[in-house]
Protein backbone atom coordinates (compact mmCIF):
# COMPACT_ATOMS: atom_id res chain seq x y z
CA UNK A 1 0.00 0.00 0.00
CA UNK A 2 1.51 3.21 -1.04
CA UNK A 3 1.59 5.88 1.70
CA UNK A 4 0.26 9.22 1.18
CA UNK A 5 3.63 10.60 2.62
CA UNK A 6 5.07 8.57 -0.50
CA UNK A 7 2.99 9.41 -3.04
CA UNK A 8 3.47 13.37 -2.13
CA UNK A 9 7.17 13.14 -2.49
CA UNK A 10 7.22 11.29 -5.91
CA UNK A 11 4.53 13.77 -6.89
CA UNK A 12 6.85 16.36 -5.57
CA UNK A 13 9.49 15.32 -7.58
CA UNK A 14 8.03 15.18 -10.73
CA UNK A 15 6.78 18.69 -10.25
CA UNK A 16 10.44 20.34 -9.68
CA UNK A 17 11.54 18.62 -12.35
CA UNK A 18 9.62 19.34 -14.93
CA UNK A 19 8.95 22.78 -13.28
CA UNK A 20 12.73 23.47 -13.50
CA UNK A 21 13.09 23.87 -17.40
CA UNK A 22 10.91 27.39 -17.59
CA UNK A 23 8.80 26.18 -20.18
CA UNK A 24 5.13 24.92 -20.20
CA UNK A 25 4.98 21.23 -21.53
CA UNK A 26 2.24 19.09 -21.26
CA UNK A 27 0.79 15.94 -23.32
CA UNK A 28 -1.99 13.55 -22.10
CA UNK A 29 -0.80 10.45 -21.01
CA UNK A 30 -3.18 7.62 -20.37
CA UNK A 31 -3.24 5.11 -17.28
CA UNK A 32 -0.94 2.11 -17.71
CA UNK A 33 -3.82 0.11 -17.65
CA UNK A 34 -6.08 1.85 -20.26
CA UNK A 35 -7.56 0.35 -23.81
CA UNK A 36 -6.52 3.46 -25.73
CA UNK A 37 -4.53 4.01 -28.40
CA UNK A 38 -2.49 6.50 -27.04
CA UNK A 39 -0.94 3.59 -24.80
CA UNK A 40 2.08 1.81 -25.77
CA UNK A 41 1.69 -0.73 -22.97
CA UNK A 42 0.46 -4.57 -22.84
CA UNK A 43 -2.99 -3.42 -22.45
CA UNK A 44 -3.27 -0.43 -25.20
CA UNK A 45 -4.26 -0.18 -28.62
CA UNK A 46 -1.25 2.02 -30.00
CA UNK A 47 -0.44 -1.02 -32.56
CA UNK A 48 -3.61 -1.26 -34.03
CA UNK A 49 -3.84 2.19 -34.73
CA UNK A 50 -0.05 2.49 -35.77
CA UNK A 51 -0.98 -0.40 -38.16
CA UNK A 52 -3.89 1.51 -39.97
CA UNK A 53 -1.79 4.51 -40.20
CA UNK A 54 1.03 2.44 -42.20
CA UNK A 55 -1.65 0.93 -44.01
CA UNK A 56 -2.62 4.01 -45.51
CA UNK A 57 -5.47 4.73 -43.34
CA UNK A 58 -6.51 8.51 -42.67
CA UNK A 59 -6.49 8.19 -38.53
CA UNK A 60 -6.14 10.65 -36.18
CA UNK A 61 -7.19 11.23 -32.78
CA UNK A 62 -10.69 13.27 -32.21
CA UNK A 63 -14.09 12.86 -31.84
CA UNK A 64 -16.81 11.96 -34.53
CA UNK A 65 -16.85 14.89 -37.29
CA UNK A 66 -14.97 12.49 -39.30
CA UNK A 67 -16.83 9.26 -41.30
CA UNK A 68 -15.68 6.64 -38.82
CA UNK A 69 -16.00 6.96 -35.45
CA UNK A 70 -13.86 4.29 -33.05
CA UNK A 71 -14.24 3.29 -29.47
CA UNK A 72 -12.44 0.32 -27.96
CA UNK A 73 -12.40 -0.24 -24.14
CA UNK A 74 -13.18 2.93 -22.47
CA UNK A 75 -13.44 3.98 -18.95
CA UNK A 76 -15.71 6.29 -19.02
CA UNK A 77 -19.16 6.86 -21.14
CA UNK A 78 -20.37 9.70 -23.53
CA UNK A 79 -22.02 12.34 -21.91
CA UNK A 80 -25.58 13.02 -23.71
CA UNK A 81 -25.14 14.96 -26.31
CA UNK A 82 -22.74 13.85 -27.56
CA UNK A 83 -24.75 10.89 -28.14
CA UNK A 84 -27.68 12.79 -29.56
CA UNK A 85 -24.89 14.40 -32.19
CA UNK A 86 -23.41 10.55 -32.91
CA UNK A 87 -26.89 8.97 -33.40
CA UNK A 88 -28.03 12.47 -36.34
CA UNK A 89 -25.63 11.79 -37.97
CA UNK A 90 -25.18 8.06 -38.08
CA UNK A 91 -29.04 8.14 -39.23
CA UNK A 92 -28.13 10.93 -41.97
CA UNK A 93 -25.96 8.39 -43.59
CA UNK A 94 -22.59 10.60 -42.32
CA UNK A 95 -21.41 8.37 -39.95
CA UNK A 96 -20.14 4.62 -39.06
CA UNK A 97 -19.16 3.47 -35.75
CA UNK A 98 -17.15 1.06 -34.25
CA UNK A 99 -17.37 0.01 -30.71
CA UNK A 100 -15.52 -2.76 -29.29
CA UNK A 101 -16.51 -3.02 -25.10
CA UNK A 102 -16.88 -5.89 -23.13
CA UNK A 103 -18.32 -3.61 -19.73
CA UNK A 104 -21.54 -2.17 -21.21
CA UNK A 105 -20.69 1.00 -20.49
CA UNK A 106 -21.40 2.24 -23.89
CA UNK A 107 -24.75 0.92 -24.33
CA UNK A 108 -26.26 4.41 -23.93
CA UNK A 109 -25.68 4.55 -27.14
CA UNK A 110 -26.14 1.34 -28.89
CA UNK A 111 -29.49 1.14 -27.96
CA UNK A 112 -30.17 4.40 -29.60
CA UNK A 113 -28.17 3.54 -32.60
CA UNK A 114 -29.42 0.16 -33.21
CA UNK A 115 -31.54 -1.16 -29.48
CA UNK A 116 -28.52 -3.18 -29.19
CA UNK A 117 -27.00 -3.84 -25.83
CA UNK A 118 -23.99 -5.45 -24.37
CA UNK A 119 -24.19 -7.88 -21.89
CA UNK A 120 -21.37 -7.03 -19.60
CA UNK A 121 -20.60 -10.71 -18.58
CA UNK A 122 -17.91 -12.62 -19.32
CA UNK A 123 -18.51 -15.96 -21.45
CA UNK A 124 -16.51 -18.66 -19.88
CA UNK A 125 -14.92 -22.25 -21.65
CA UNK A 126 -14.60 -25.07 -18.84
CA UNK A 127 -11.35 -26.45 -18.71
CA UNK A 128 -12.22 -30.12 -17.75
CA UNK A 129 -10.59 -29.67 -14.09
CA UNK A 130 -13.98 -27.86 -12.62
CA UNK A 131 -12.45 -24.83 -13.43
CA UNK A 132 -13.84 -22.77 -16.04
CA UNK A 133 -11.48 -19.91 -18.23
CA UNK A 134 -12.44 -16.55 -19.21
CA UNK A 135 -9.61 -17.74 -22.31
CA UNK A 136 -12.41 -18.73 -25.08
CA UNK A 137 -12.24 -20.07 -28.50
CA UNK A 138 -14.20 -17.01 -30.90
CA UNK A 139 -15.87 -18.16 -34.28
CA UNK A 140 -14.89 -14.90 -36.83
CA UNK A 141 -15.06 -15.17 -40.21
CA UNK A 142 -14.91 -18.53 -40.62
CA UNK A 143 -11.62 -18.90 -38.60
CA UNK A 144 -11.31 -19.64 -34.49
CA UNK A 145 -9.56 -16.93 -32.28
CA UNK A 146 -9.00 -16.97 -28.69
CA UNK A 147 -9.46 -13.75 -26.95
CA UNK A 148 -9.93 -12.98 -22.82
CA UNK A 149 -12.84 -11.29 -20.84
CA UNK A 150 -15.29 -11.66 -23.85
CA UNK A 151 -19.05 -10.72 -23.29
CA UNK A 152 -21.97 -11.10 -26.04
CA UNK A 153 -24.16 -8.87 -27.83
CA UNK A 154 -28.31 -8.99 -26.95
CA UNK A 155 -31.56 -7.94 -28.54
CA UNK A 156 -30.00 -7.71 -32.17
CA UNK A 157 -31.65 -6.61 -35.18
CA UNK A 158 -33.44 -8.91 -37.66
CA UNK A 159 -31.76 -7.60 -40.55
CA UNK A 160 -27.59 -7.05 -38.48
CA UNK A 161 -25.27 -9.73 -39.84
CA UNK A 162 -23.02 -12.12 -36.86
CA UNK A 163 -19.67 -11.79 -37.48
CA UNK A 164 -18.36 -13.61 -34.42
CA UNK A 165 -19.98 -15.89 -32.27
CA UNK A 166 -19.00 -18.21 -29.35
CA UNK A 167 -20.63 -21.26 -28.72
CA UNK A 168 -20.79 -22.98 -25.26
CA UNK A 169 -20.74 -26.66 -24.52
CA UNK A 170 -24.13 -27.13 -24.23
CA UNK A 171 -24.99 -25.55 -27.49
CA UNK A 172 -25.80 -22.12 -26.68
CA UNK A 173 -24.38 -19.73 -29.20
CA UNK A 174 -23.95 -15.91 -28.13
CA UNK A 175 -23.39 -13.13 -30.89
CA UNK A 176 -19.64 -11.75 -30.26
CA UNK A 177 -19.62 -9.30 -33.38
CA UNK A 178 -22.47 -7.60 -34.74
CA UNK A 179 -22.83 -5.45 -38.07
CA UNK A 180 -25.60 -3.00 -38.34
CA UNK A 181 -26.25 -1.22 -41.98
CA UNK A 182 -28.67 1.69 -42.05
CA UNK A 183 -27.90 3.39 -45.42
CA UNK A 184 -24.44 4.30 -46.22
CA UNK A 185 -24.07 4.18 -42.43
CA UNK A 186 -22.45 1.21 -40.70
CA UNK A 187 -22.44 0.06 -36.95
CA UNK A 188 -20.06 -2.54 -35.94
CA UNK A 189 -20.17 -3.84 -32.14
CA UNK A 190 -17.59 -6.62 -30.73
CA UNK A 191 -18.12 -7.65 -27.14
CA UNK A 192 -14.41 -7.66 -26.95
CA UNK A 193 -11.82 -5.39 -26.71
CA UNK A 194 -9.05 -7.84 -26.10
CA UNK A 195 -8.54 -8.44 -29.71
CA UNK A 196 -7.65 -5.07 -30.18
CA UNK A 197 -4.96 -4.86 -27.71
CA UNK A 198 -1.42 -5.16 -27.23
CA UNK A 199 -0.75 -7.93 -25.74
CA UNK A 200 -3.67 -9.90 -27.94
CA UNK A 201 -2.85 -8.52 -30.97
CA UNK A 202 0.92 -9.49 -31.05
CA UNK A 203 0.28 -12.68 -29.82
CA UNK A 204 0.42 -13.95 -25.89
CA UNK A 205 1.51 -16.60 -23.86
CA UNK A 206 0.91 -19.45 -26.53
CA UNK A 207 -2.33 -17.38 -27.59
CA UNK A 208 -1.91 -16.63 -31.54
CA UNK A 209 -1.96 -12.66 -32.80
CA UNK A 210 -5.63 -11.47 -32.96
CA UNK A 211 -4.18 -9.02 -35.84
CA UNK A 212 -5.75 -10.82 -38.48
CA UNK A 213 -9.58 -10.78 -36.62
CA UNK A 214 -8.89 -7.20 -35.77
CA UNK A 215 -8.29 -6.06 -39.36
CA UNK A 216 -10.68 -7.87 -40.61
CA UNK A 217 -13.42 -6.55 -38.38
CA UNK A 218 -12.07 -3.24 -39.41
CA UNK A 219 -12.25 -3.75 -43.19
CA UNK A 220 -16.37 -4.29 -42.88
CA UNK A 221 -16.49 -0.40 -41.39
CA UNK A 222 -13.78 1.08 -42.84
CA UNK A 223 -12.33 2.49 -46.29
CA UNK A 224 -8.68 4.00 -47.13
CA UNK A 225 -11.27 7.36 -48.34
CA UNK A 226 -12.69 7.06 -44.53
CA UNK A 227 -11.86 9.84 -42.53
CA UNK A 228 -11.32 7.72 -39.10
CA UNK A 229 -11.58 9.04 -35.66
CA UNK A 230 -10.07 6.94 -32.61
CA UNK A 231 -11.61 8.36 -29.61
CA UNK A 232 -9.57 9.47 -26.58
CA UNK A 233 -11.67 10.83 -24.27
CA UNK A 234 -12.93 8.76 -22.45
CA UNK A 235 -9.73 6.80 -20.73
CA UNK A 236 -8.15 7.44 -17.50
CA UNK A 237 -5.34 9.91 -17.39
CA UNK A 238 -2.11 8.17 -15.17
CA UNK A 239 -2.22 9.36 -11.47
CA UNK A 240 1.11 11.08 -11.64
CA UNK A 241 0.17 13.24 -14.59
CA UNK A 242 -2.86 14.45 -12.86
CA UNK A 243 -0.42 15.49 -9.97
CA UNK A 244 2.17 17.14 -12.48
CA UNK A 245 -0.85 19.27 -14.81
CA UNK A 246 -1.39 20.75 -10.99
CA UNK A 247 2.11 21.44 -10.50
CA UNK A 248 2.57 23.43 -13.73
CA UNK A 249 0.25 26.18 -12.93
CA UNK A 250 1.88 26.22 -9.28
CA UNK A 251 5.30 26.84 -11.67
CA UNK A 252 3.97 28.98 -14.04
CA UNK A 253 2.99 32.04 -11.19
CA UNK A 254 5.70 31.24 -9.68
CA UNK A 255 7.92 31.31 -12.73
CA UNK A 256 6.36 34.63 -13.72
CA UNK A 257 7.00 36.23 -10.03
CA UNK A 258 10.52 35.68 -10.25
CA UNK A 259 10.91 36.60 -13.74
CA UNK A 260 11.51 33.34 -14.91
CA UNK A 261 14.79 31.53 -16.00
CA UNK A 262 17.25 32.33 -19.16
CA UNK A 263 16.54 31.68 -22.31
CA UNK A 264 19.55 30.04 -22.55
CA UNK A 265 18.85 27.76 -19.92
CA UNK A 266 15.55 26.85 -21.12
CA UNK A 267 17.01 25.50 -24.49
CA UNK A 268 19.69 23.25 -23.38
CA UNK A 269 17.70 21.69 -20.09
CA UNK A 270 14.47 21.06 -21.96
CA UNK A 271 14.87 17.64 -23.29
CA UNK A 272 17.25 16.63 -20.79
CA UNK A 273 14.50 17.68 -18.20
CA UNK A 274 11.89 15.81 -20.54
CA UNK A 275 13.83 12.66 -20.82
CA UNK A 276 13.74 12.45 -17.19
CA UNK A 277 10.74 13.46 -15.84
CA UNK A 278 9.17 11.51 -18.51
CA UNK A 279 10.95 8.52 -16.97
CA UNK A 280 10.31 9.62 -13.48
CA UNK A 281 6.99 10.35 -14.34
CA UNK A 282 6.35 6.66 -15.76
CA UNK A 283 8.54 4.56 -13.20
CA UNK A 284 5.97 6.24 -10.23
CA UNK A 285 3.00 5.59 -12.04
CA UNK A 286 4.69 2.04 -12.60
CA UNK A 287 5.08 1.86 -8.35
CA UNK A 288 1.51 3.36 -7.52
CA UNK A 289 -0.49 0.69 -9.61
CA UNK A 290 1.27 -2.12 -8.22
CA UNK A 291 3.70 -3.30 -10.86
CA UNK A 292 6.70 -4.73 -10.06
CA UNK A 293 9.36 -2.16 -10.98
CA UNK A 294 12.36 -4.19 -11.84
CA UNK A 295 9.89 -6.11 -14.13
CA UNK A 296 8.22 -3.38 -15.46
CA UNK A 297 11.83 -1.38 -17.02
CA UNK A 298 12.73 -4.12 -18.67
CA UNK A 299 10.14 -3.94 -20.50
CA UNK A 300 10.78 -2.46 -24.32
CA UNK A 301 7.69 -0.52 -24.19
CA UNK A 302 8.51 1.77 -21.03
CA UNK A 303 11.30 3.04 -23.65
CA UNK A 304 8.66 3.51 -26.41
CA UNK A 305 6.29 5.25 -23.91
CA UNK A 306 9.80 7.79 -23.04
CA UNK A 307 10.55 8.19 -26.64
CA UNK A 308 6.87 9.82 -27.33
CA UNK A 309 7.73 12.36 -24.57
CA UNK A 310 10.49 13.35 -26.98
CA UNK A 311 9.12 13.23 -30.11
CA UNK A 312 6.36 15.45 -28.66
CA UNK A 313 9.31 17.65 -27.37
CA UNK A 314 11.16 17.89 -31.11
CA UNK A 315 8.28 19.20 -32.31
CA UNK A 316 7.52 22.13 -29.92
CA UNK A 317 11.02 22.83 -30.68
CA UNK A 318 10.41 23.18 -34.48
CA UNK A 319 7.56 25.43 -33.86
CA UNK A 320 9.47 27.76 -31.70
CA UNK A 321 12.34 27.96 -34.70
């Protein structure tokens, strides 16, 4: 259990640091254990969406005045309007949507897209020693994928087309992918958004890559002419951040009281200051959810997560030029 004492120093910390270079940086960083794409870690979806953009794919990060709107695993739901704006234009033909969510938590919305809901329990595959797995085998497309924490889709649509389906031992087969056509408009729901993360997607423990399902999926929503907006919103922000966003405005009056540091200064301690408190920044976040930190730097995507910090840096730097 981390002390408050604790968390107030590393929080502390991470303030002076960053603090110390005399310029105002910030970029949203997402918890270490969020779906979205702007995370790098075992849990995110940055390599889906790096793989549409090197597939030619117009992506970007936003939310749905684009012509495909996509949602996979978030923490939080859509606040009203925003729905009411999704489901005009979705009806007007301006709109498809993808949501991939195994909590529910965006059913607000599917029901008034489609009436569809998502179940928000986990289907489960008995492993023959009275144990049963959340690890189940996934009918897509004519091929079987395994994918973790799945739910199913309920009251469907006459005319929406099962892409995925799981079927239990006794028979019982529940809808794991669901397309919806309404015009030129397309909804696509997967009770799953395990299949479009990391540690899925690349492959896991003996589990085969779920990039093949996840493009797929993709393809029935999606054109290269699509305009296509992830959504990143709705995801936790990491704890330390939250601490350090607080911190800069405590540095920035008191920055401006004492005049604030040289020029000079500024430019050569920037990215040095970056590099660092990025690090710092991620190692504490790292110590307050509970990972393991000697396990946790070894691992190749702490350095990935690092090198955004920079390349976010680089081009601040070009502006100011």
């Amino acid at each position: 259990m981390v002390s408050i004492r604790n968390l107030f120093l590393f929080a502390l910390i991470i303030v002076l640091v960053i603090g110390s270079s005399g310029v105002k940086y910030s970029v949203k960083v997402v918890d270490l254990y969020s779906t979205s794409p702007r995370n790098p870690f075992l849990t995110g979806t940055s390599a889906f969406y790096e793989e549409l953009e090197k597939r030619g794919y117009r992506v970007s990060f936003g939310r749905y005045r684009g012509d495909l709107y996509v949602v996979i695993g978030p923490d939080k739901t859509l606040p009203q309007d925003d729905v009411k704006f999704i489901v005009e234009r979705f009806r007007q033909g301006r709109l498809s949507i993808l949501v991939a969510d195994e909590t529910g938590i965006m059913n607000r919305l599917l029901v008034e897209l489609a009436g569809i809901k998502i179940s928000g329990k986990y289907l489960r595959w008995p492993r023959g020693d009275g144990v049963s797995s959340l690890i189940v085998p996934i009918s897509c497309l004519g091929r079987i994928v395994f994918s973790t924490k799945v739910s199913y889709i309920v009251n469907i649509p006459e005319d929406a087309r099962i892409l995925c389906s799981f079927k239990s031992r006794e028979g019982v087969e529940y809808p794991v992918a669901v397309l919806v056509e309404r015009g030129s408009s397309k909804l696509l729901v997967v009770a799953d958004s395990s299949i479009f993360a990391n540690f899925l997607y690349r492959g896991y423990r003996g589990l085969g890559p779920s990039k093949w399902i996840a493009l797929s999926l993709f393809s029935h929503v999606a054109s290269p002419r699509h305009k296509i907006l992830f959504e990143d919103r709705l995801y936790e922000e990491s704890i330390v951040v939250k601490f350090a966003s607080i911190g800069f405005e405590i540095v920035e009056f008191t920055t401006r009281i004492l005049g604030g540091l040289s020029s000079e200064f500024s430019e050569i301690s920037t990215a040095r200051w970056i590099i660092v408190s990025s690090f710092i920044s991620t190692i504490t976040s790292i110590y307050i959810l509970g990972f393991p930190p000697r396990r946790a730097t070894r691992d190749k995507y702490l350095e990935k997560y690092t090198l955004k910090f920079v390349k976010e840096y680089e081009k601040i730097t070009k502006k100011r030029k």
